[in-house]
PDB file of N, CA and C in Angstrom:
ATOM      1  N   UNK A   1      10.898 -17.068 -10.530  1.00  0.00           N
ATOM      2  CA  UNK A   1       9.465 -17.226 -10.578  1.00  0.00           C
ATOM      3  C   UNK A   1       8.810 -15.840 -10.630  1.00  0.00           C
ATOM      4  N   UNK A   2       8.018 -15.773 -11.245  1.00  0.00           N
ATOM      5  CA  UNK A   2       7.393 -14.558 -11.427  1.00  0.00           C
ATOM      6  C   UNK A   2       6.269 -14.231 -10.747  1.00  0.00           C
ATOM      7  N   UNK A   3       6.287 -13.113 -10.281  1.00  0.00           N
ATOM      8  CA  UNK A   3       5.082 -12.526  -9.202  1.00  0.00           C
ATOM      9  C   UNK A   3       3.653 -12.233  -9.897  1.00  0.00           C
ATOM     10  N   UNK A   4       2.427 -13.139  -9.382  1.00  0.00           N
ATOM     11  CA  UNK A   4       1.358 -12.790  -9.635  1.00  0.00           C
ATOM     12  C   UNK A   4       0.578 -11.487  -9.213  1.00  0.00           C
ATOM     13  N   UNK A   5       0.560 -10.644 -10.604  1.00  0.00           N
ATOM     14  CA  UNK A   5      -0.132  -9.309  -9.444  1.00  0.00           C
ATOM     15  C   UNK A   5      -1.471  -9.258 -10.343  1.00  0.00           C
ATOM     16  N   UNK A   6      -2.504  -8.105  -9.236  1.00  0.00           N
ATOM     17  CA  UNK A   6      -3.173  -7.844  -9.685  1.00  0.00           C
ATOM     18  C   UNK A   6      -4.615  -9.113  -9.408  1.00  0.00           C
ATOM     19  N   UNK A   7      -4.277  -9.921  -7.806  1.00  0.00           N
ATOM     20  CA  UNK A   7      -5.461 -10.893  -7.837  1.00  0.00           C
ATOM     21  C   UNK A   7      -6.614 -10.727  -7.336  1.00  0.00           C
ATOM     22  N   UNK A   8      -6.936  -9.355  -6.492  1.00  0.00           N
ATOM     23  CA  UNK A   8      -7.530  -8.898  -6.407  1.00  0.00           C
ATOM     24  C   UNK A   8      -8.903  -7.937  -7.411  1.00  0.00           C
ATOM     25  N   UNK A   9      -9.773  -8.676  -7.675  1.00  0.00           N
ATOM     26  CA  UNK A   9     -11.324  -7.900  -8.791  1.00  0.00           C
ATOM     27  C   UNK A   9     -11.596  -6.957  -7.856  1.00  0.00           C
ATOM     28  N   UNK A  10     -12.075  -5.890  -8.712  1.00  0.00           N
ATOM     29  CA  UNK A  10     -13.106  -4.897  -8.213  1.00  0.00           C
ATOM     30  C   UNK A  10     -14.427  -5.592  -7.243  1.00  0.00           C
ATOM     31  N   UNK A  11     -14.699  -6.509  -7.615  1.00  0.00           N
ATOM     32  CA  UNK A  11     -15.765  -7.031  -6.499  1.00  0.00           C
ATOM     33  C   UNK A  11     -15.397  -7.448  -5.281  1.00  0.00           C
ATOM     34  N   UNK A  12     -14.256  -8.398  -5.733  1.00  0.00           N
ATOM     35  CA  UNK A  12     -13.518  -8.979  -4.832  1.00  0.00           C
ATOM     36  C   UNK A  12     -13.012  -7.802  -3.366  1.00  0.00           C
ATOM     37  N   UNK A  13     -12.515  -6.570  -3.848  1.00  0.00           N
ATOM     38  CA  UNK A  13     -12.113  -5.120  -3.216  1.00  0.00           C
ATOM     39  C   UNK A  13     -13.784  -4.788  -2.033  1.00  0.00           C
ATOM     40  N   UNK A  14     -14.627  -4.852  -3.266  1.00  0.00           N
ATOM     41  CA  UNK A  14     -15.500  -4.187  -2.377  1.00  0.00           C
ATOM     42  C   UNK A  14     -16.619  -5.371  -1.322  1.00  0.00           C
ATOM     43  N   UNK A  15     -16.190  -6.725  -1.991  1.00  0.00           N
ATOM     44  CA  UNK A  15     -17.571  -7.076  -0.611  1.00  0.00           C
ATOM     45  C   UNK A  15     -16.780  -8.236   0.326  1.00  0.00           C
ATOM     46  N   UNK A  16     -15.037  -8.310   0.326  1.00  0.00           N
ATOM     47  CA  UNK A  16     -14.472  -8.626   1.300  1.00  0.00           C
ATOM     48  C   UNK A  16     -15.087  -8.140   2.575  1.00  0.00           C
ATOM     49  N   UNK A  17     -15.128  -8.801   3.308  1.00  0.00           N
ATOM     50  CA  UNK A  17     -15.819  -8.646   4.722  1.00  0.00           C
ATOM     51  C   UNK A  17     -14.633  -9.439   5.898  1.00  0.00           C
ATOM     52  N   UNK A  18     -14.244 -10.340   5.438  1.00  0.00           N
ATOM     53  CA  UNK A  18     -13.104 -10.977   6.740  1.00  0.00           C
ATOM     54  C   UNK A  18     -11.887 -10.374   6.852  1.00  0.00           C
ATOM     55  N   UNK A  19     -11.813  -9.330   8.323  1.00  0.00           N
ATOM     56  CA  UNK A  19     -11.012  -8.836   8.450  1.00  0.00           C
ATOM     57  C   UNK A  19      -9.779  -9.014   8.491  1.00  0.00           C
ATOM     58  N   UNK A  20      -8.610  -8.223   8.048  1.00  0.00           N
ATOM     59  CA  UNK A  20      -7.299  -8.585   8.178  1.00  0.00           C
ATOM     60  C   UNK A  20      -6.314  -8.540   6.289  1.00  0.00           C
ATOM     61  N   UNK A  21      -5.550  -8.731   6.594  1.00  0.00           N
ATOM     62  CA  UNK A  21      -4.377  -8.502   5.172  1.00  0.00           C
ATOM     63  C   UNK A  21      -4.674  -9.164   3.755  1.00  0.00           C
ATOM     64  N   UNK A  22      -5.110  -9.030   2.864  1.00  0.00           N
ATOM     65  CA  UNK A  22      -5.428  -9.765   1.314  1.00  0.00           C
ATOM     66  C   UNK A  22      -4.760  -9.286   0.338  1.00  0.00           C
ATOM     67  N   UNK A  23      -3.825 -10.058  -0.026  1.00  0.00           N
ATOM     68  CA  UNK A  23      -2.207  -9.533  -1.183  1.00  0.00           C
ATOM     69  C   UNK A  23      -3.382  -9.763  -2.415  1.00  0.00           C
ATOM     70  N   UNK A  24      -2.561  -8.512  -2.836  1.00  0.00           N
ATOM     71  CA  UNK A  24      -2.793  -8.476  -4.519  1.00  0.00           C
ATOM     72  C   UNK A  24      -1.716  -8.512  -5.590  1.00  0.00           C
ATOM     73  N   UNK A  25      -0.769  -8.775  -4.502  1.00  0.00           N
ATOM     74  CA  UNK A  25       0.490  -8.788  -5.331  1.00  0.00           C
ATOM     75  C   UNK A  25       1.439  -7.930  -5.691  1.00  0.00           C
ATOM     76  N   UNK A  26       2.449  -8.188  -5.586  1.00  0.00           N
ATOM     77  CA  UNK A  26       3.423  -7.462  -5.819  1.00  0.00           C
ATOM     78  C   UNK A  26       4.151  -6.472  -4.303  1.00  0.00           C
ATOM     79  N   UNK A  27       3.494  -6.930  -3.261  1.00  0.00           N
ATOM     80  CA  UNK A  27       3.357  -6.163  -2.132  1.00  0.00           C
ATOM     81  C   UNK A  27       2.825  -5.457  -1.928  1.00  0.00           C
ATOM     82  N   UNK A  28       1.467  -5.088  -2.728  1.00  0.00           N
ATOM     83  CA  UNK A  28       0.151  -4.358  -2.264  1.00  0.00           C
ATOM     84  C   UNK A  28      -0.892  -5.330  -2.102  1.00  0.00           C
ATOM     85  N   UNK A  29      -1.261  -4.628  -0.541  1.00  0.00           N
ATOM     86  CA  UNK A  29      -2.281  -5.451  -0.078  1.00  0.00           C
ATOM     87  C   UNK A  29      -3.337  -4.869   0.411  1.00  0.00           C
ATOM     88  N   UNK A  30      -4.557  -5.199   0.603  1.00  0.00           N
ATOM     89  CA  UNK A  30      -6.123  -4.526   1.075  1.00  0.00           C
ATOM     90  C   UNK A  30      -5.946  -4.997   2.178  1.00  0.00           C
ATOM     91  N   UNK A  31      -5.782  -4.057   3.708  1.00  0.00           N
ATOM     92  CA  UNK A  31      -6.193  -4.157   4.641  1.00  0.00           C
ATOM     93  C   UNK A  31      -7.816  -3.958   5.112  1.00  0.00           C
ATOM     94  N   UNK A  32      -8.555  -5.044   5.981  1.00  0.00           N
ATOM     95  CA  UNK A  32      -9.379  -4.959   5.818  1.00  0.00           C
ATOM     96  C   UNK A  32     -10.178  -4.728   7.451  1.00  0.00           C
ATOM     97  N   UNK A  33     -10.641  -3.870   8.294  1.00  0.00           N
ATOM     98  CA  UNK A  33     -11.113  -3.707   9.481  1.00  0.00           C
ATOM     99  C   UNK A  33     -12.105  -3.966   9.607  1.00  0.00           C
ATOM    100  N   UNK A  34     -12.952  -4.275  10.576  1.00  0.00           N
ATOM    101  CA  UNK A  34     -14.117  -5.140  10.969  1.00  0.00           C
ATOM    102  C   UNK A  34     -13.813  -4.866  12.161  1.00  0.00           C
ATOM    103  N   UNK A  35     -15.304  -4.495  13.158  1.00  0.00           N
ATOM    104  CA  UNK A  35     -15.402  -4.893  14.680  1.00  0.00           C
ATOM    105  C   UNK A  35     -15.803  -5.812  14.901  1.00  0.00           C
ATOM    106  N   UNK A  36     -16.010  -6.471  16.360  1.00  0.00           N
ATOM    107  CA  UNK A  36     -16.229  -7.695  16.850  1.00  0.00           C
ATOM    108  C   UNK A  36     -16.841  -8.449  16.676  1.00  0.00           C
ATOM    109  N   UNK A  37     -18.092  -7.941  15.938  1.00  0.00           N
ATOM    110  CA  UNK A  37     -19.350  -7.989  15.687  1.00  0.00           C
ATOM    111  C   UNK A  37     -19.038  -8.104  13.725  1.00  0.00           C
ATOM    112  N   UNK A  38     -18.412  -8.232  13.170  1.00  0.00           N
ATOM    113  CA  UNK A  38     -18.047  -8.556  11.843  1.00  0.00           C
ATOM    114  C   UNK A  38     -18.762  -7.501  10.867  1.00  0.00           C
ATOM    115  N   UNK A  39     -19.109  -6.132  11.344  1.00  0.00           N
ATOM    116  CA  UNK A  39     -19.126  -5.132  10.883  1.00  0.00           C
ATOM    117  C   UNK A  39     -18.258  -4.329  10.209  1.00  0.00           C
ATOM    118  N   UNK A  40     -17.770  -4.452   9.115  1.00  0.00           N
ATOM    119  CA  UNK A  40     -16.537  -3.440   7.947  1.00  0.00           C
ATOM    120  C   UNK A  40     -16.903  -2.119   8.467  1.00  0.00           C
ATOM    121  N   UNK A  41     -15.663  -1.697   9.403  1.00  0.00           N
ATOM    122  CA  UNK A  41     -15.442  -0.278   9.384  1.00  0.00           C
ATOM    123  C   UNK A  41     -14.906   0.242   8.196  1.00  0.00           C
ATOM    124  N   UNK A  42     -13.827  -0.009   7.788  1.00  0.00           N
ATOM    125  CA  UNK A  42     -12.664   0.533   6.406  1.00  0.00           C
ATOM    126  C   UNK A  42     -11.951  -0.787   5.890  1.00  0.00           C
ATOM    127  N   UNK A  43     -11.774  -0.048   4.481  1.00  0.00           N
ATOM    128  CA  UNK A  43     -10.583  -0.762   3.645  1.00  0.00           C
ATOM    129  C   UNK A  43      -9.720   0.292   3.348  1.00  0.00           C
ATOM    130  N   UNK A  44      -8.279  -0.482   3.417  1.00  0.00           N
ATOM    131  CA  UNK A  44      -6.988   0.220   3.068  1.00  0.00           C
ATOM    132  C   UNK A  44      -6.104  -0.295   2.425  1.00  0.00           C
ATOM    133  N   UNK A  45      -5.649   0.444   2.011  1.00  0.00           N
ATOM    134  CA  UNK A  45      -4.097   0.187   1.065  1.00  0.00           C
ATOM    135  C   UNK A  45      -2.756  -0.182   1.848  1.00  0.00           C
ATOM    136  N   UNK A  46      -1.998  -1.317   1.577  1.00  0.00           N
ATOM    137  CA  UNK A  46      -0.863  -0.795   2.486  1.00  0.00           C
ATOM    138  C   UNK A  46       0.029  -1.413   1.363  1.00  0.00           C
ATOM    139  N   UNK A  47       1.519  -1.115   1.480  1.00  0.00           N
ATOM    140  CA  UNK A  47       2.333  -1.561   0.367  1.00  0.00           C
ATOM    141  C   UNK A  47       3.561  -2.328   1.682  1.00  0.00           C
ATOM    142  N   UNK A  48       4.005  -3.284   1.271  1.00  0.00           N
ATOM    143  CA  UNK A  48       4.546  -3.779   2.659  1.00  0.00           C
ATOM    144  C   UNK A  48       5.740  -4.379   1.436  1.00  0.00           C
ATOM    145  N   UNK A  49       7.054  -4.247   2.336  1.00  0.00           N
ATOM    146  CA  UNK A  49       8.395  -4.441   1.938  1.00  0.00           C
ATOM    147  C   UNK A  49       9.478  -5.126   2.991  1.00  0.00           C
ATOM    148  N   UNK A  50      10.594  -5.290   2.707  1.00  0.00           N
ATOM    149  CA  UNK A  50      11.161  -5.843   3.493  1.00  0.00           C
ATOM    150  C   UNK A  50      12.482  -5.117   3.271  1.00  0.00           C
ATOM    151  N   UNK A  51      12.853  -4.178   4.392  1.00  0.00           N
ATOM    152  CA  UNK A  51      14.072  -3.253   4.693  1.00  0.00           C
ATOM    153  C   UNK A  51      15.744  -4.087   4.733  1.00  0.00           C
ATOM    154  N   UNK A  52      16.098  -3.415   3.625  1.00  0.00           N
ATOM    155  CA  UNK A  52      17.341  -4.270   3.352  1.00  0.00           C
ATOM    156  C   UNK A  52      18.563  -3.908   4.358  1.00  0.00           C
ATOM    157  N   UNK A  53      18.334  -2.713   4.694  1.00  0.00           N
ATOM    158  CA  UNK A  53      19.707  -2.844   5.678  1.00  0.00           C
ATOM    159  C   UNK A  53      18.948  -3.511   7.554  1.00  0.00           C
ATOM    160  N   UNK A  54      17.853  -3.228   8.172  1.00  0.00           N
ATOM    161  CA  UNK A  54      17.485  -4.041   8.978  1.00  0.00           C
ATOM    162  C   UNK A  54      16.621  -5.383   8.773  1.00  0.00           C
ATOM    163  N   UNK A  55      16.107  -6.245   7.624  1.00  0.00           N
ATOM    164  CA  UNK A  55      15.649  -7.296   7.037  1.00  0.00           C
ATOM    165  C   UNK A  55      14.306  -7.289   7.837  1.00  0.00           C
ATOM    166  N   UNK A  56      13.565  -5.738   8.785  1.00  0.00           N
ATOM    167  CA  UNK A  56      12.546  -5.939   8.915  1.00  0.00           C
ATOM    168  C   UNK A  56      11.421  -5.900   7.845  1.00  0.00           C
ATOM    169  N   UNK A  57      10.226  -6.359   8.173  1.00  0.00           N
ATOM    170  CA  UNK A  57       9.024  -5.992   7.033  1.00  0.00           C
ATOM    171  C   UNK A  57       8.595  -4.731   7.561  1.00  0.00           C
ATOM    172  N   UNK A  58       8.000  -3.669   6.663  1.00  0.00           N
ATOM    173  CA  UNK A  58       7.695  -2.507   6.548  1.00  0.00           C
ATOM    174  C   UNK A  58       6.660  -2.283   5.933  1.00  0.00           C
ATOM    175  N   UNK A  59       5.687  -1.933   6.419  1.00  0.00           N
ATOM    176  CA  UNK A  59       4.354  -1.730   5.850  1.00  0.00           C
ATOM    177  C   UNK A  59       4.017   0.144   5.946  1.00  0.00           C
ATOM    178  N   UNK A  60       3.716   0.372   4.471  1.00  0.00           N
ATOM    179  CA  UNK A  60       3.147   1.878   4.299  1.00  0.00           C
ATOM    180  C   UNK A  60       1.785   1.972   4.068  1.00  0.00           C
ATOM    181  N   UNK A  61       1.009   2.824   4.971  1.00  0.00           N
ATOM    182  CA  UNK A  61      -0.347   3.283   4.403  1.00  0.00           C
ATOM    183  C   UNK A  61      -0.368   3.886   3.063  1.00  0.00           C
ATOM    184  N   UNK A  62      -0.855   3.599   2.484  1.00  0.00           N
ATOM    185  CA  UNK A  62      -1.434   4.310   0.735  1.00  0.00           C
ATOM    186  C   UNK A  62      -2.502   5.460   1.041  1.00  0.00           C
ATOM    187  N   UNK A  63      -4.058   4.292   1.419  1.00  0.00           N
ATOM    188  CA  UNK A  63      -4.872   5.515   1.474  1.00  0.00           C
ATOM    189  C   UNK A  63      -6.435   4.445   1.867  1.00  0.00           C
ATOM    190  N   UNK A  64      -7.032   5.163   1.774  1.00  0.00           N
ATOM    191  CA  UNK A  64      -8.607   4.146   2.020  1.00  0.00           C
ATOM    192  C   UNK A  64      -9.104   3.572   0.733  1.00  0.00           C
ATOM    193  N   UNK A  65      -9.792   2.844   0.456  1.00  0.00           N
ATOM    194  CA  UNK A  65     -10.031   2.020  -0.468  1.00  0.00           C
ATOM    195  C   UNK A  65     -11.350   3.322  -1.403  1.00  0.00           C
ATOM    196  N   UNK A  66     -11.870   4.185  -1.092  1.00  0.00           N
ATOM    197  CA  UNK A  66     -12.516   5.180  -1.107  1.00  0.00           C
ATOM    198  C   UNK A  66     -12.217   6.286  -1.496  1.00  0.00           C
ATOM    199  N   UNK A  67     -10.739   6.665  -1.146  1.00  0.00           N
ATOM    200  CA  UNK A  67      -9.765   7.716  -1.675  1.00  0.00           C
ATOM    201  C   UNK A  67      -9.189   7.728  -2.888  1.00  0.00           C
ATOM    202  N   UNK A  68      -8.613   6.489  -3.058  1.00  0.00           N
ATOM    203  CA  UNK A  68      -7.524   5.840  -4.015  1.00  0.00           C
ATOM    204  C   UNK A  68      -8.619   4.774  -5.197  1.00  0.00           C
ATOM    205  N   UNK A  69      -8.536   5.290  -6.458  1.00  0.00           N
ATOM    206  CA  UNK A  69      -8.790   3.915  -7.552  1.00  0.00           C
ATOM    207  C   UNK A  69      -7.817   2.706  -6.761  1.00  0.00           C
ATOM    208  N   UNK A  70      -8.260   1.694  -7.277  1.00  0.00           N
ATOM    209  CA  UNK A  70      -7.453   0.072  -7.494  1.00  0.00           C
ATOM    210  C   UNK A  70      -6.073   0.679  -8.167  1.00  0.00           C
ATOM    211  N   UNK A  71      -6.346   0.986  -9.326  1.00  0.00           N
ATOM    212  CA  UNK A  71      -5.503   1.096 -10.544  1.00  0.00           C
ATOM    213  C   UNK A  71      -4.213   2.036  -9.637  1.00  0.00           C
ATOM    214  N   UNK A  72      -4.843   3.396  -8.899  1.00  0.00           N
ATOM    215  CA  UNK A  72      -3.597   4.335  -8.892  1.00  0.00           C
ATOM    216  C   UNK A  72      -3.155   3.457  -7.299  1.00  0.00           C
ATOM    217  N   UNK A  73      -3.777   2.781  -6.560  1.00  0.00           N
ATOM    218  CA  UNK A  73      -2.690   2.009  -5.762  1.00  0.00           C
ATOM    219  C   UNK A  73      -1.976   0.756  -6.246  1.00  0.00           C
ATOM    220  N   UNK A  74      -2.101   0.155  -7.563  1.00  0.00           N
ATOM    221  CA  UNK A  74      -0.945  -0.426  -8.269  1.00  0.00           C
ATOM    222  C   UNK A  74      -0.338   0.003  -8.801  1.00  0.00           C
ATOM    223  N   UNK A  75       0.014   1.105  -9.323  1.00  0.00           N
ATOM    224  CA  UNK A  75       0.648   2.121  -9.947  1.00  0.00           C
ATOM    225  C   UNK A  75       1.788   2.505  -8.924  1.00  0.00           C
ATOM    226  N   UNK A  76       1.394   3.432  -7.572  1.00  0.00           N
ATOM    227  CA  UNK A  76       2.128   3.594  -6.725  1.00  0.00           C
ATOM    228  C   UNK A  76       2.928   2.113  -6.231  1.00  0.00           C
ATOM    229  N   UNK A  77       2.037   1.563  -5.698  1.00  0.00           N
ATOM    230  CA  UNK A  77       3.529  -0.027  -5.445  1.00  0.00           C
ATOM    231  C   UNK A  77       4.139  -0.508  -6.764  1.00  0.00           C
ATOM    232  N   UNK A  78       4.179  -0.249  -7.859  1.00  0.00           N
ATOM    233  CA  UNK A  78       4.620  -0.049  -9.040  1.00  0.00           C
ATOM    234  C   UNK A  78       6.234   0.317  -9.145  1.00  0.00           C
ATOM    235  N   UNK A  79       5.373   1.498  -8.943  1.00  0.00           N
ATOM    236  CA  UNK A  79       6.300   2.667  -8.555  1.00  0.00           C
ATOM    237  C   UNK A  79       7.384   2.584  -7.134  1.00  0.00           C
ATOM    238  N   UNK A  80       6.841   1.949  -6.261  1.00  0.00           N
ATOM    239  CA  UNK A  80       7.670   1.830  -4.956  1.00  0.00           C
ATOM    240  C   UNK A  80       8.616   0.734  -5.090  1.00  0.00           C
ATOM    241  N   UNK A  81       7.644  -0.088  -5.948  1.00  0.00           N
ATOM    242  CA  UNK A  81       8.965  -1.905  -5.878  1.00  0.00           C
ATOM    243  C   UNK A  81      10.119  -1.190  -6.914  1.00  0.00           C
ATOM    244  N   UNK A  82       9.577  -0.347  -8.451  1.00  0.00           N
ATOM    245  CA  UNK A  82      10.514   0.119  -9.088  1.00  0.00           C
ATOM    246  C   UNK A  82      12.029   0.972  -8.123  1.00  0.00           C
ATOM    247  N   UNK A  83      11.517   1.781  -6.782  1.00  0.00           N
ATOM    248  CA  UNK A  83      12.571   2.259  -5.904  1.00  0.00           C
ATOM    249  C   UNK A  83      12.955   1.224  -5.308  1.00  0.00           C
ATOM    250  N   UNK A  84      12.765  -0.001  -4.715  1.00  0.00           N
ATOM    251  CA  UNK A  84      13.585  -1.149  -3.932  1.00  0.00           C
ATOM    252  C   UNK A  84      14.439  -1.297  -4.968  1.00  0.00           C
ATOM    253  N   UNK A  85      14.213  -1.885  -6.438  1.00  0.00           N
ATOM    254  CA  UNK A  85      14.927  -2.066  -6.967  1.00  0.00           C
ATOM    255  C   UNK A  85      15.996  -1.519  -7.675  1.00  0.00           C
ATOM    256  N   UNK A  86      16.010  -0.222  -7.395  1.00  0.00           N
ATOM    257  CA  UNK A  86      16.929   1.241  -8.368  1.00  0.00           C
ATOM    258  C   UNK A  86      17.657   1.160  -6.540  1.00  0.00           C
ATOM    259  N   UNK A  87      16.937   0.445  -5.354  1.00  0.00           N
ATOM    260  CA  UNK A  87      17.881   0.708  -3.892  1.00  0.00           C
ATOM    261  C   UNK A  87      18.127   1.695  -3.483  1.00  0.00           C
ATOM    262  N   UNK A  88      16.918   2.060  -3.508  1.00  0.00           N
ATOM    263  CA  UNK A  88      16.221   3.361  -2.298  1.00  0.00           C
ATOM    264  C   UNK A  88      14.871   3.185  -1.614  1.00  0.00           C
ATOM    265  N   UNK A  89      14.853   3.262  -0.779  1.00  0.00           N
ATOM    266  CA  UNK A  89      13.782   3.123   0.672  1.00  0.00           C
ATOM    267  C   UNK A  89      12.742   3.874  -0.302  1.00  0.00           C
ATOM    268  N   UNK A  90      11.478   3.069   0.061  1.00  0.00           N
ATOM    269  CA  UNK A  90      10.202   4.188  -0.446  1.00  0.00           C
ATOM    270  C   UNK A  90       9.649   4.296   0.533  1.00  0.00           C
ATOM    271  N   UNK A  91       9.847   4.504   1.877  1.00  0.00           N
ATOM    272  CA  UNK A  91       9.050   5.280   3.134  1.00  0.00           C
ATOM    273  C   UNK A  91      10.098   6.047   3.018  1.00  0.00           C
ATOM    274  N   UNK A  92      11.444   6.134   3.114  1.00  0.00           N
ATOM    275  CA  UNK A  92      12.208   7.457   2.937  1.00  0.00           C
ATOM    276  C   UNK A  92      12.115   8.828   1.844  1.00  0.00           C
ATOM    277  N   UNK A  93      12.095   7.696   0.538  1.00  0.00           N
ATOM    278  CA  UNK A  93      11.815   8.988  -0.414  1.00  0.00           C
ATOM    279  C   UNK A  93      10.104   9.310  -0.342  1.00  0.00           C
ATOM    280  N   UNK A  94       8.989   8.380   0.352  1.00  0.00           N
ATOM    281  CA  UNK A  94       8.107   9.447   0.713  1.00  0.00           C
ATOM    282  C   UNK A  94       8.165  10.850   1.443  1.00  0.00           C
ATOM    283  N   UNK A  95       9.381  10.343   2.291  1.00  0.00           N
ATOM    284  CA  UNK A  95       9.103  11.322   3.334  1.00  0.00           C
ATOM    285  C   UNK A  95       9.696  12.494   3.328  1.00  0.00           C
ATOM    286  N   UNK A  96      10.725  12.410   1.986  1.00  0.00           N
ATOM    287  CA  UNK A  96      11.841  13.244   1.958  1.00  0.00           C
ATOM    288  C   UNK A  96      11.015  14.163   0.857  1.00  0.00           C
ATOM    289  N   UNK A  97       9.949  13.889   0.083  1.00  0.00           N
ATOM    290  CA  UNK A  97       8.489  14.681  -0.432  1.00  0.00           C
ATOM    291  C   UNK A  97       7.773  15.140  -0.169  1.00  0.00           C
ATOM    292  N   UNK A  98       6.916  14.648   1.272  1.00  0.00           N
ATOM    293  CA  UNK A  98       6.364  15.468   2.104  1.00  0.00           C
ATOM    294  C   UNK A  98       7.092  16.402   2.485  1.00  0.00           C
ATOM    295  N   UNK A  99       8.224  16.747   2.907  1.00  0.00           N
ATOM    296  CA  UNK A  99       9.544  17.701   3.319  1.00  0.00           C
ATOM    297  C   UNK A  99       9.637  18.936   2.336  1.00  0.00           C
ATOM    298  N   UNK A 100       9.743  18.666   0.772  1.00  0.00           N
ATOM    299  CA  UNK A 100       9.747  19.481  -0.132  1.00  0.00           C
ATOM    300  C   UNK A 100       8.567  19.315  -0.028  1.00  0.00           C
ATOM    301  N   UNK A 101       7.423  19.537  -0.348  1.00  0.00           N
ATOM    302  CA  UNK A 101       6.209  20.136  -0.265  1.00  0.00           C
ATOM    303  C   UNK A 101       6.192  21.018   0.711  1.00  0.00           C
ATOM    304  N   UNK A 102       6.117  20.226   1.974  1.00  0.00           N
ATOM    305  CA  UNK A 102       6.096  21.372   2.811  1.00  0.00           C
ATOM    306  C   UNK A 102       6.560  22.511   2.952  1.00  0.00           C
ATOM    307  N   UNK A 103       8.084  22.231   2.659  1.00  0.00           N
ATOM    308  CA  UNK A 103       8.893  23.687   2.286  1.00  0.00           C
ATOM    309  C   UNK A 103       8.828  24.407   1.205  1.00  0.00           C
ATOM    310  N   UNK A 104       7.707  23.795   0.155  1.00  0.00           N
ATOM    311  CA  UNK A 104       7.076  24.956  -0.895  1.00  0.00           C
ATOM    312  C   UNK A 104       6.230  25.573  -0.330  1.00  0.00           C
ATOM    313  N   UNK A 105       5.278  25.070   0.344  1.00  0.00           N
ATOM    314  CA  UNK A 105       3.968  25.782   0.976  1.00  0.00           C
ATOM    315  C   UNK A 105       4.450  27.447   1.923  1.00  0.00           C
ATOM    316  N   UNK A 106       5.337  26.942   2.488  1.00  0.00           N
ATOM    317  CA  UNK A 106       5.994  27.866   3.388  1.00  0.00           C
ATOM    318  C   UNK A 106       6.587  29.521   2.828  1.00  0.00           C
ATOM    319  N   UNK A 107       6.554  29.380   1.506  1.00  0.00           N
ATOM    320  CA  UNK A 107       7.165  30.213   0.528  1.00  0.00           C
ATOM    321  C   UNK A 107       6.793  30.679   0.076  1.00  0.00           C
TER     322      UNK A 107
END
């Protein structure tokens, strides 16, 4: 069966108001915060997976809905489901990037 992506509209992104997780597919989803009072603090990106050697779910921050186009956070989970499936961790090879960066800066 094939994965619906992309169900999330640009409108849809910006005047969500009920807080909490809204898939767009493919394992990117708009996290959505609200205080008690049903006031939207932030929207976020998260790309959420399921870790094959512990079968936990794994959720990565992307970025704020403010930071990031729509487009370049489907691109990146794009890009991340393309690493599950080549069977490599994409919170690892994030992190193993931040690492080389850092150790360019240093230089």
């Amino acid at each position: 069966m094939a994965r619906i992506l992309n169900k999330l509209s640009p409108a849809a992104i910006r005047n969500l108001k009920r807080p909490g997780t809204h898939s767009d597919g493919g394992g990117l989803y708009l996290f959505v915060k609200a205080r008690k009072d049903g006031t939207v603090i932030g929207r976020y990106w998260q790309f959420r997976y399921k870790d094959r050697r512990t079968g936990k779910i794994r959720s990565m921050s992307l970025a704020p809905t403010h930071d990031i186009k729509t487009d370049d956070a489907r691109e990146t989970a794009r890009d991340y489901r393309n690493m599950l499936r080549d069977g490599k961790d994409p919170f690892t090879e994030r992190e193993k990037l931040k690492q080389a960066q850092l150790g360019e800066q240093t230089i």
